[in-house]
Protein backbone atom coordinates (compact mmCIF):
# COMPACT_ATOMS: atom_id res chain seq x y z
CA UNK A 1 42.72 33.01 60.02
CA UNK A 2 40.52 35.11 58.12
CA UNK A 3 41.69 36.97 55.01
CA UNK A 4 40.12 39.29 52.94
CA UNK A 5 42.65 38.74 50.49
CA UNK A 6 41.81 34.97 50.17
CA UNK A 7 43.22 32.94 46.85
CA UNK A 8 39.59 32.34 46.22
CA UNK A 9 38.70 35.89 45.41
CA UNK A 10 40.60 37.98 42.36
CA UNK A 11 43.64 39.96 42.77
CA UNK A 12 43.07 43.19 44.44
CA UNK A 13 45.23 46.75 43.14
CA UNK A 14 45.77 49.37 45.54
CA UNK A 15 46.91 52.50 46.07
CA UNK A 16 49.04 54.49 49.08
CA UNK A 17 47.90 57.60 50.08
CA UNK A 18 50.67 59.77 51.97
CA UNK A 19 48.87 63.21 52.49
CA UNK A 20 45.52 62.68 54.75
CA UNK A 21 45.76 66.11 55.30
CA UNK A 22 44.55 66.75 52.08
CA UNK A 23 41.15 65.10 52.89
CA UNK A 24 40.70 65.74 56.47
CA UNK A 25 41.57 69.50 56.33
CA UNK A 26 44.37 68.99 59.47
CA UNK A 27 47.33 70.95 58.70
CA UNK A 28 50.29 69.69 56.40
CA UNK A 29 53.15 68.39 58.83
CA UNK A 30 56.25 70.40 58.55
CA UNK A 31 58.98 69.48 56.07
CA UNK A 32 61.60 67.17 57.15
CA UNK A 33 64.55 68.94 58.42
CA UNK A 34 66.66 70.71 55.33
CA UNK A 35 63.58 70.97 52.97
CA UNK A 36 61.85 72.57 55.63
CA UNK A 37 64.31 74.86 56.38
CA UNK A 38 64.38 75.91 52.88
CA UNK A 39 60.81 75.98 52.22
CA UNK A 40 59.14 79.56 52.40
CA UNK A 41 55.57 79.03 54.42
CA UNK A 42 53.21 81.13 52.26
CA UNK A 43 50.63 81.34 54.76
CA UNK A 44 52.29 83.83 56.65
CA UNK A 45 52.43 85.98 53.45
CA UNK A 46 49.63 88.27 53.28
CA UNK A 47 48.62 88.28 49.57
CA UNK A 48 44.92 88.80 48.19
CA UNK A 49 43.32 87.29 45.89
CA UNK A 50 44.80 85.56 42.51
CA UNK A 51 47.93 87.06 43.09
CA UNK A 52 48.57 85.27 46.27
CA UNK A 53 46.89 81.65 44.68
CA UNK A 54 49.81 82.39 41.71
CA UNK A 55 52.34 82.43 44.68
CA UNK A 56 50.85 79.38 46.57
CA UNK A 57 51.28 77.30 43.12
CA UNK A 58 54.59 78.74 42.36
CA UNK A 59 55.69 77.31 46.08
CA UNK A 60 53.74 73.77 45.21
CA UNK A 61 51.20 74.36 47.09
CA UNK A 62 47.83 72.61 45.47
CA UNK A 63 44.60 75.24 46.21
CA UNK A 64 41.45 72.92 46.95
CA UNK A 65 39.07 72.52 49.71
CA UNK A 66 38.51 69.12 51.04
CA UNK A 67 35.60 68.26 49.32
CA UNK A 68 37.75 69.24 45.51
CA UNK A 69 40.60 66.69 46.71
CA UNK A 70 38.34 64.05 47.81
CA UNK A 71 36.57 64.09 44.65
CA UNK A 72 39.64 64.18 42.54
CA UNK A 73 41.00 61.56 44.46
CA UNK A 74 37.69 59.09 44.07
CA UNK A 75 37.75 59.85 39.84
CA UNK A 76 41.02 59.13 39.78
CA UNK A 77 40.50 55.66 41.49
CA UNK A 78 37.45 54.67 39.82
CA UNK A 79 38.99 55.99 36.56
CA UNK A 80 41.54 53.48 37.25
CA UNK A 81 39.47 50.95 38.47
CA UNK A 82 41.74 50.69 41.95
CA UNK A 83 39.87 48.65 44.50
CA UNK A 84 41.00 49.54 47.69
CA UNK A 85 43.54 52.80 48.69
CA UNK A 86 46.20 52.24 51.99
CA UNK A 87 46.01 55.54 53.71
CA UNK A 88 47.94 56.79 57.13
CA UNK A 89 45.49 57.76 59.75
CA UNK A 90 47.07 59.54 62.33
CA UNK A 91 46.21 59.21 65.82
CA UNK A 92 46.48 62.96 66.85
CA UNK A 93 44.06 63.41 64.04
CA UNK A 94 41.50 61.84 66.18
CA UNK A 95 42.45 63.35 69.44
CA UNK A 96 45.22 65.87 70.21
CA UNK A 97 45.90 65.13 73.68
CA UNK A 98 45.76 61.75 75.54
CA UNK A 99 42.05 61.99 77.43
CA UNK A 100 40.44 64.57 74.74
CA UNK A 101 37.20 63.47 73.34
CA UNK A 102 37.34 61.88 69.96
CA UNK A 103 37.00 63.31 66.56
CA UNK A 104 36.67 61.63 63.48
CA UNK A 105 37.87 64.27 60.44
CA UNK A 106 38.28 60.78 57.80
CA UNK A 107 34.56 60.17 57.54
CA UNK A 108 33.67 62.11 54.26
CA UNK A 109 36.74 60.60 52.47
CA UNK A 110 35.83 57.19 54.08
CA UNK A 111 31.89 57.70 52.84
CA UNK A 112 32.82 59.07 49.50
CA UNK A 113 35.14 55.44 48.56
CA UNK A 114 32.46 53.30 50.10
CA UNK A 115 29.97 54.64 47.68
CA UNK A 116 32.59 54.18 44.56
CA UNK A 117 32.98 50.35 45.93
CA UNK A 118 36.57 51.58 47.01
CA UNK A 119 37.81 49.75 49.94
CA UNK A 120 39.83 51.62 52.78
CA UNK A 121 42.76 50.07 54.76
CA UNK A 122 44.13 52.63 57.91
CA UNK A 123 47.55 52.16 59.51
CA UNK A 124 46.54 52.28 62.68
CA UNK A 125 48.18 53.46 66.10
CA UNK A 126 51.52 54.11 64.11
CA UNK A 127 54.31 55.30 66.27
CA UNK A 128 55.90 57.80 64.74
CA UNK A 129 56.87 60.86 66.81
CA UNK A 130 55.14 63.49 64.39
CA UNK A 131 51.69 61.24 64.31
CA UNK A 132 51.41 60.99 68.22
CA UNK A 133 48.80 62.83 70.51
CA UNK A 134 50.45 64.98 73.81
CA UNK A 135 50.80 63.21 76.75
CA UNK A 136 52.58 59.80 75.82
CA UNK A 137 55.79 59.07 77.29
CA UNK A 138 56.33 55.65 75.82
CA UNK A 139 59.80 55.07 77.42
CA UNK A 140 58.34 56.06 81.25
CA UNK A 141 54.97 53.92 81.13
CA UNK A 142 55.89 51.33 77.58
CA UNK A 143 53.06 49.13 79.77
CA UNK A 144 50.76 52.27 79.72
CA UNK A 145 51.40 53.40 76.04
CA UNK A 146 50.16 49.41 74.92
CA UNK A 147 47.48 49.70 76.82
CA UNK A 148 46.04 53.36 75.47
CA UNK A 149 47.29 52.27 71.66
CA UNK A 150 44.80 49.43 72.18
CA UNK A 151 42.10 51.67 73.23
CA UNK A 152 43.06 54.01 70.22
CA UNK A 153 42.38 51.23 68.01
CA UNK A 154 38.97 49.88 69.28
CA UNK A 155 37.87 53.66 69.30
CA UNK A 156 38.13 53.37 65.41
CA UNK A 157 37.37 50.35 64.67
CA UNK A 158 34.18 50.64 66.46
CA UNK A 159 33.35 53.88 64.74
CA UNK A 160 34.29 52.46 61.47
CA UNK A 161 33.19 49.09 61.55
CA UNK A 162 30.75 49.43 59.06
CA UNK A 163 32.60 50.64 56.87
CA UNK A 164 35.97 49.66 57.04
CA UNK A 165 36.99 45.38 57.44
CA UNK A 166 41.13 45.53 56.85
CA UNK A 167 43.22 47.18 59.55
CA UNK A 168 46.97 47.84 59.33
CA UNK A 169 48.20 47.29 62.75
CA UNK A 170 51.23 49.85 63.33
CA UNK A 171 54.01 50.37 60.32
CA UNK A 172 56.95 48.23 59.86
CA UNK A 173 58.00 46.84 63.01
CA UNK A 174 60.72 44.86 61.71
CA UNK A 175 62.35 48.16 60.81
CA UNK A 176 61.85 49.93 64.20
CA UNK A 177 65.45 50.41 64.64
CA UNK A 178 65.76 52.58 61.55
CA UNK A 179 62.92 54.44 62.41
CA UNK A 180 64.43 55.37 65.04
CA UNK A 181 67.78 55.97 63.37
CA UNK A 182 66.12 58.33 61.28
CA UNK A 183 64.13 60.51 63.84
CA UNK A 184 60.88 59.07 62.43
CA UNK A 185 60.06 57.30 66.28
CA UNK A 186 61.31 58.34 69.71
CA UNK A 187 62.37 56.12 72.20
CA UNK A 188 64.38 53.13 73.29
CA UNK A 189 61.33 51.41 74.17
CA UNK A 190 60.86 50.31 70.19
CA UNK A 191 64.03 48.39 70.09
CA UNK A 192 62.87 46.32 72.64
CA UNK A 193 61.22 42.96 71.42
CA UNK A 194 59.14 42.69 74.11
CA UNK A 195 57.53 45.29 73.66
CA UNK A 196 56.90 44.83 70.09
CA UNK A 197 55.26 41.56 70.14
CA UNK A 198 52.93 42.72 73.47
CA UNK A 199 52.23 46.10 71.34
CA UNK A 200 51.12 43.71 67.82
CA UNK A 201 49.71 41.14 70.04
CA UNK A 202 47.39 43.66 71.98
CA UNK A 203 46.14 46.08 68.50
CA UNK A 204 45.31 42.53 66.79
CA UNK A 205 43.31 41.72 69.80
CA UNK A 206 41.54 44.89 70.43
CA UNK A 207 40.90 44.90 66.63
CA UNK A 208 39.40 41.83 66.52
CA UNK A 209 37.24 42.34 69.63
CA UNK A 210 35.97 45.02 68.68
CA UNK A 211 34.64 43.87 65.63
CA UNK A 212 34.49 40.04 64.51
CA UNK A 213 34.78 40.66 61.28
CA UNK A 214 37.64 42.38 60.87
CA UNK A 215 41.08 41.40 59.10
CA UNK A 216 44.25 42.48 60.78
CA UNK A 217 47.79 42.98 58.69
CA UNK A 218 51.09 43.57 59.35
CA UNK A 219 53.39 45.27 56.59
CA UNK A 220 57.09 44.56 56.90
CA UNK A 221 60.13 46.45 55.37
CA UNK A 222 61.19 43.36 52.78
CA UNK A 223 64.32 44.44 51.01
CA UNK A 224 66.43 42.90 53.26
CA UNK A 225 66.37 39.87 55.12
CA UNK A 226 63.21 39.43 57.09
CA UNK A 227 62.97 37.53 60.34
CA UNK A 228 60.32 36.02 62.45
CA UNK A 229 58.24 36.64 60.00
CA UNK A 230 55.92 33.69 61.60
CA UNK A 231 55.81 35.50 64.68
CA UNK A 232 54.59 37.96 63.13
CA UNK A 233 51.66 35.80 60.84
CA UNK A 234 50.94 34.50 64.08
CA UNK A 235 49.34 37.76 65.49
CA UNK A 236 47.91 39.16 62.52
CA UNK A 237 45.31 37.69 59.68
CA UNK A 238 47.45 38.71 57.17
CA UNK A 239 50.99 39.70 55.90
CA UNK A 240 51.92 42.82 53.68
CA UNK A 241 55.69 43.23 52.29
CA UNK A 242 57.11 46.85 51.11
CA UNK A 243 59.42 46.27 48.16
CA UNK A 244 61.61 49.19 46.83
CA UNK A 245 64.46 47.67 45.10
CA UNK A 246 65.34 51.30 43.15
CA UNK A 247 65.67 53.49 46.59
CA UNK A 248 69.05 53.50 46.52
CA UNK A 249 70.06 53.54 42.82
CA UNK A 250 68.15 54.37 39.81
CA UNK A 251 68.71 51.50 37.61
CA UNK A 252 68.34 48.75 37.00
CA UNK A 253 64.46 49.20 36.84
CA UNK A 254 63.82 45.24 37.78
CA UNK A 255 60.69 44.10 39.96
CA UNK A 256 61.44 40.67 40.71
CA UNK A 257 62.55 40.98 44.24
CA UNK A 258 59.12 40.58 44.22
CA UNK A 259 59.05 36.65 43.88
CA UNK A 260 60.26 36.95 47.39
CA UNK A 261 56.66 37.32 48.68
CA UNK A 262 55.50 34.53 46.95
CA UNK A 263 58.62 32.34 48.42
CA UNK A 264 57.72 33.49 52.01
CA UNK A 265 53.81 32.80 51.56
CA UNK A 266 54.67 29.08 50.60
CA UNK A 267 56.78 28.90 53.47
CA UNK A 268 53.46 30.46 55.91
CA UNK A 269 50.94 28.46 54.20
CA UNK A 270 48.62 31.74 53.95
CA UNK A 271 48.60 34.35 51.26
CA UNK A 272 50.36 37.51 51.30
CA UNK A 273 50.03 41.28 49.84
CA UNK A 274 52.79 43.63 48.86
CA UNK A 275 51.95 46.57 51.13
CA UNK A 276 53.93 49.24 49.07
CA UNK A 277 56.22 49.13 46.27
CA UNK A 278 57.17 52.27 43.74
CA UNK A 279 59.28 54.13 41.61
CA UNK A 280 60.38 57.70 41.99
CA UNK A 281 60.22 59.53 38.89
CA UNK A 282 62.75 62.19 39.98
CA UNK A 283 65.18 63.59 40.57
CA UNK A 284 66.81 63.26 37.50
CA UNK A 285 70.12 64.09 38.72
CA UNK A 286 69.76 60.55 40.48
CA UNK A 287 69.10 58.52 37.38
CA UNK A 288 65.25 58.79 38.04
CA UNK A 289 62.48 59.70 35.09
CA UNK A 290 58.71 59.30 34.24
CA UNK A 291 59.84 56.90 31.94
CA UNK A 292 61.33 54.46 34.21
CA UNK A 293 58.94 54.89 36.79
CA UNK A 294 56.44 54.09 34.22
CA UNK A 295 58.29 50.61 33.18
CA UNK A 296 58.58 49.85 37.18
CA UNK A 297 55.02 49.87 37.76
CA UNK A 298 53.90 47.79 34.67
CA UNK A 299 56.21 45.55 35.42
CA UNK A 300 56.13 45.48 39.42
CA UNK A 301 51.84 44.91 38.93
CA UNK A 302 52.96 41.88 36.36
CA UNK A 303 55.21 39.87 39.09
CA UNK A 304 52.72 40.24 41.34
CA UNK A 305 49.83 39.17 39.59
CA UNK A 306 51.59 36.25 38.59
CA UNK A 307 52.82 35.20 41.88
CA UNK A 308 49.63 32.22 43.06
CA UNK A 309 50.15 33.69 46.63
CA UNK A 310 50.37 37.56 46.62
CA UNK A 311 46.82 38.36 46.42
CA UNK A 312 47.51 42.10 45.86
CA UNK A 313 49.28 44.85 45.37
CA UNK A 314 49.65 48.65 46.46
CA UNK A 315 51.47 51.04 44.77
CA UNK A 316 53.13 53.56 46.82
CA UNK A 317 51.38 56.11 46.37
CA UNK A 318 49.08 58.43 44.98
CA UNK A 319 50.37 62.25 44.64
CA UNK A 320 52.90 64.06 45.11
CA UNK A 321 53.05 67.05 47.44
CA UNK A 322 54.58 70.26 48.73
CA UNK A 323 55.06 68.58 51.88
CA UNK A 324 59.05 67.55 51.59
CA UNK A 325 61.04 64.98 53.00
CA UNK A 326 64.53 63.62 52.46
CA UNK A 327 66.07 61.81 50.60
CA UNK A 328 64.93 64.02 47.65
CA UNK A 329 63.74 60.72 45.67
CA UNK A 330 60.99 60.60 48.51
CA UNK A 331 59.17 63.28 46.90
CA UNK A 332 58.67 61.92 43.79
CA UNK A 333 56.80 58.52 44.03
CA UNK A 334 53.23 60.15 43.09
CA UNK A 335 51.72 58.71 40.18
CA UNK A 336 50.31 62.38 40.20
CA UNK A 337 52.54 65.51 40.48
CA UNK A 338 51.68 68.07 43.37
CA UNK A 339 49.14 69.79 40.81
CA UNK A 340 47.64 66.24 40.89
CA UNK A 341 48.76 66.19 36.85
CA UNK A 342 49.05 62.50 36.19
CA UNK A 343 52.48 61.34 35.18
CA UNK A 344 52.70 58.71 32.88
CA UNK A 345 53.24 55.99 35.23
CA UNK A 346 49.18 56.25 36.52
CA UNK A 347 47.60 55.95 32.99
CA UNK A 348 50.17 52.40 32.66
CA UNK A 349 49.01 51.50 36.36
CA UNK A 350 45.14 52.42 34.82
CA UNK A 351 45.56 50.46 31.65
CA UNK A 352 47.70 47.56 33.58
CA UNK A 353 44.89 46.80 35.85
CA UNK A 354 42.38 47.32 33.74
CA UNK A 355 44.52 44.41 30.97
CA UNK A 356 44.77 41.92 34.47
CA UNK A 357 41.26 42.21 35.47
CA UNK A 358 40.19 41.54 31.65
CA UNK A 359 42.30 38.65 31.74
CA UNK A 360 41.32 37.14 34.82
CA UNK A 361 38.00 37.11 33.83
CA UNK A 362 38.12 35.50 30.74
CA UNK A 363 40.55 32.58 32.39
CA UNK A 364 37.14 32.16 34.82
């Protein structure tokens, strides 16, 4: 299987991006459910001038064009010396209704990190409800929906095949059910196993036909117990593992639930990535700070570096936003606030990574 995360080449430090919107100039997504309910939309306020920017910023709401936030987002990485940011393309970006022609709003952000030496890895053809085109009805035609997910993928991958090798094949589907659960996916048809493995089975194909070259992962929700975790190796080039031991409670700030993806690589024979991991930084009512976020990073980016088999690691994620979701901790995992002010967790990341790489070079 090929790998571009191979034990051969250094450890790799990456970075989640949550808001594509940001780069792509699509519209934000509507709050989840309470937040958004609570959350005035300043757009429809008619307000001139600095006036109405002072009320955008006192409702978080960041004022940049597209260009401004893809060129704060490239300093910050190269500032950090990140190599490669995992980023959420969605596939009504590309084409609001099933049978539209194609458009491809990623390509400046896409050129911008391939000129820094900044690697890109898309989720791909991810199935949740709010990232869908019109005119899928996955339960009526599941058969159907494979079959136009595949041609979703190949229609990227053959646009971005120069410039883009790693593709993230859909998002967790070892945690389908909870996606479900929690609104995020519609449909009994993703409880069905099935229909899983033909889905994985036919994006790692299409991928892969479409360009030789490319590397194919599959991230998997790793907190819990994970099974068929071979199955899944077997249709994908590599394996990513999302690791969030403080979701649920605040302390203690530990990262070595992280060893796990070291255990499981041994057991594959292949080399593995953690896909996301983080810290929230808030709310403090929760037991959360900048502090402890800070001390989860450092030390999550030291387990993983000195596990032989994990081969990277990818911190989830980049900025916050004004975009809200629940639980509350969700909206504090940026290693930048919504004003994209850097908490203290990104200069650790920045001077962790930059401490690793030193290392690793003088070892060699």
């Amino acid at each position: 299987m090929r790998s571009d995360f191979d034990i051969l080449k250094r450890f790799k430090f990456g970075l989640n991006i949550d808001d594509p919107w940001r780069y792509t100039g699509m519209k934000e997504p509507k709050s989840i459910i309470i937040p958004h309910l609570l959350k005035l939309d300043f757009e429809k306020i008619e307000i001139a001038g600095k006036l109405g920017e002072a009320v955008a910023r006192a409702l978080g709401r960041r004022i940049a064009t597209v260009e401004e936030e893809i060129i704060a987002l490239t300093n910050a990485l190269v500032d950090a010396e990140i190599d490669f940011v995992r980023c959420w393309f969605p596939w009504n970006y590309f084409t609001e209704k099933i049978g539209d022609e194609y458009n491809f709003p990623f390509d400046n952000m896409v050129r911008a990190l391939k000129e820094k030496g900044i690697a890109v890895i898309p989720v791909v053809a991810c199935g949740y409800s709010r990232m869908l085109p019109e005119g899928i009805n996955i339960d009526k035609e599941p058969n159907k929906y494979i079959e136009i997910a595949a041609e979703h993928a190949r229609e990227l991958v053959n646009h971005y095949k120069n410039s883009i090798r790693v593709w993230q094949i859909e998002n967790e589907p070892n945690w389908w059910e909870m996606h479900v659960t929690a609104d995020w996916r519609s449909g009994v048809a993703w409880l069905e196993g099935k229909f899983r493995y033909e889905l994985l089975k036919m994006l790692n194909d299409a991928v892969h036909e479409e360009d030789s070259n490319a590397v194919t992962l599959i991230n998997l929700e790793a907190d819990r117990a994970i099974d068929d975790v071979k199955m899944y190796s077997s249709i994908s080039d590599a394996i990513g593992f999302d690791f969030y031991p403080n979701y649920e409670k605040a302390e203690p700030v530990d990262a070595r639930v992280i060893t796990k993806a070291e255990e499981i690589a041994v057991n594959l024979g292949k080399n593995v990535i953690i896909s996301e991991t983080g810290y929230p930084s808030g709310p403090s009512w929760l037991g959360y700070s900048y502090n402890k976020q800070a001390r989860y990073i450092i030390r999550a980016c030291l387990q993983a570096f000195e596990c032989r088999h994990v081969s990277a690691i990818t911190i989830w994620r980049y900025a916050d936003t004004s975009w809200r979701s629940f639980p509350p901790q969700e909206n504090h995992f940026g290693l930048f606030d919504e004003y994209l002010n850097a908490k203290p967790a990104y200069k650790i990341f920045a001077d962790t990574i930059k401490q690793l790489k030193n290392e690793s070079q003088v070892s060699h």
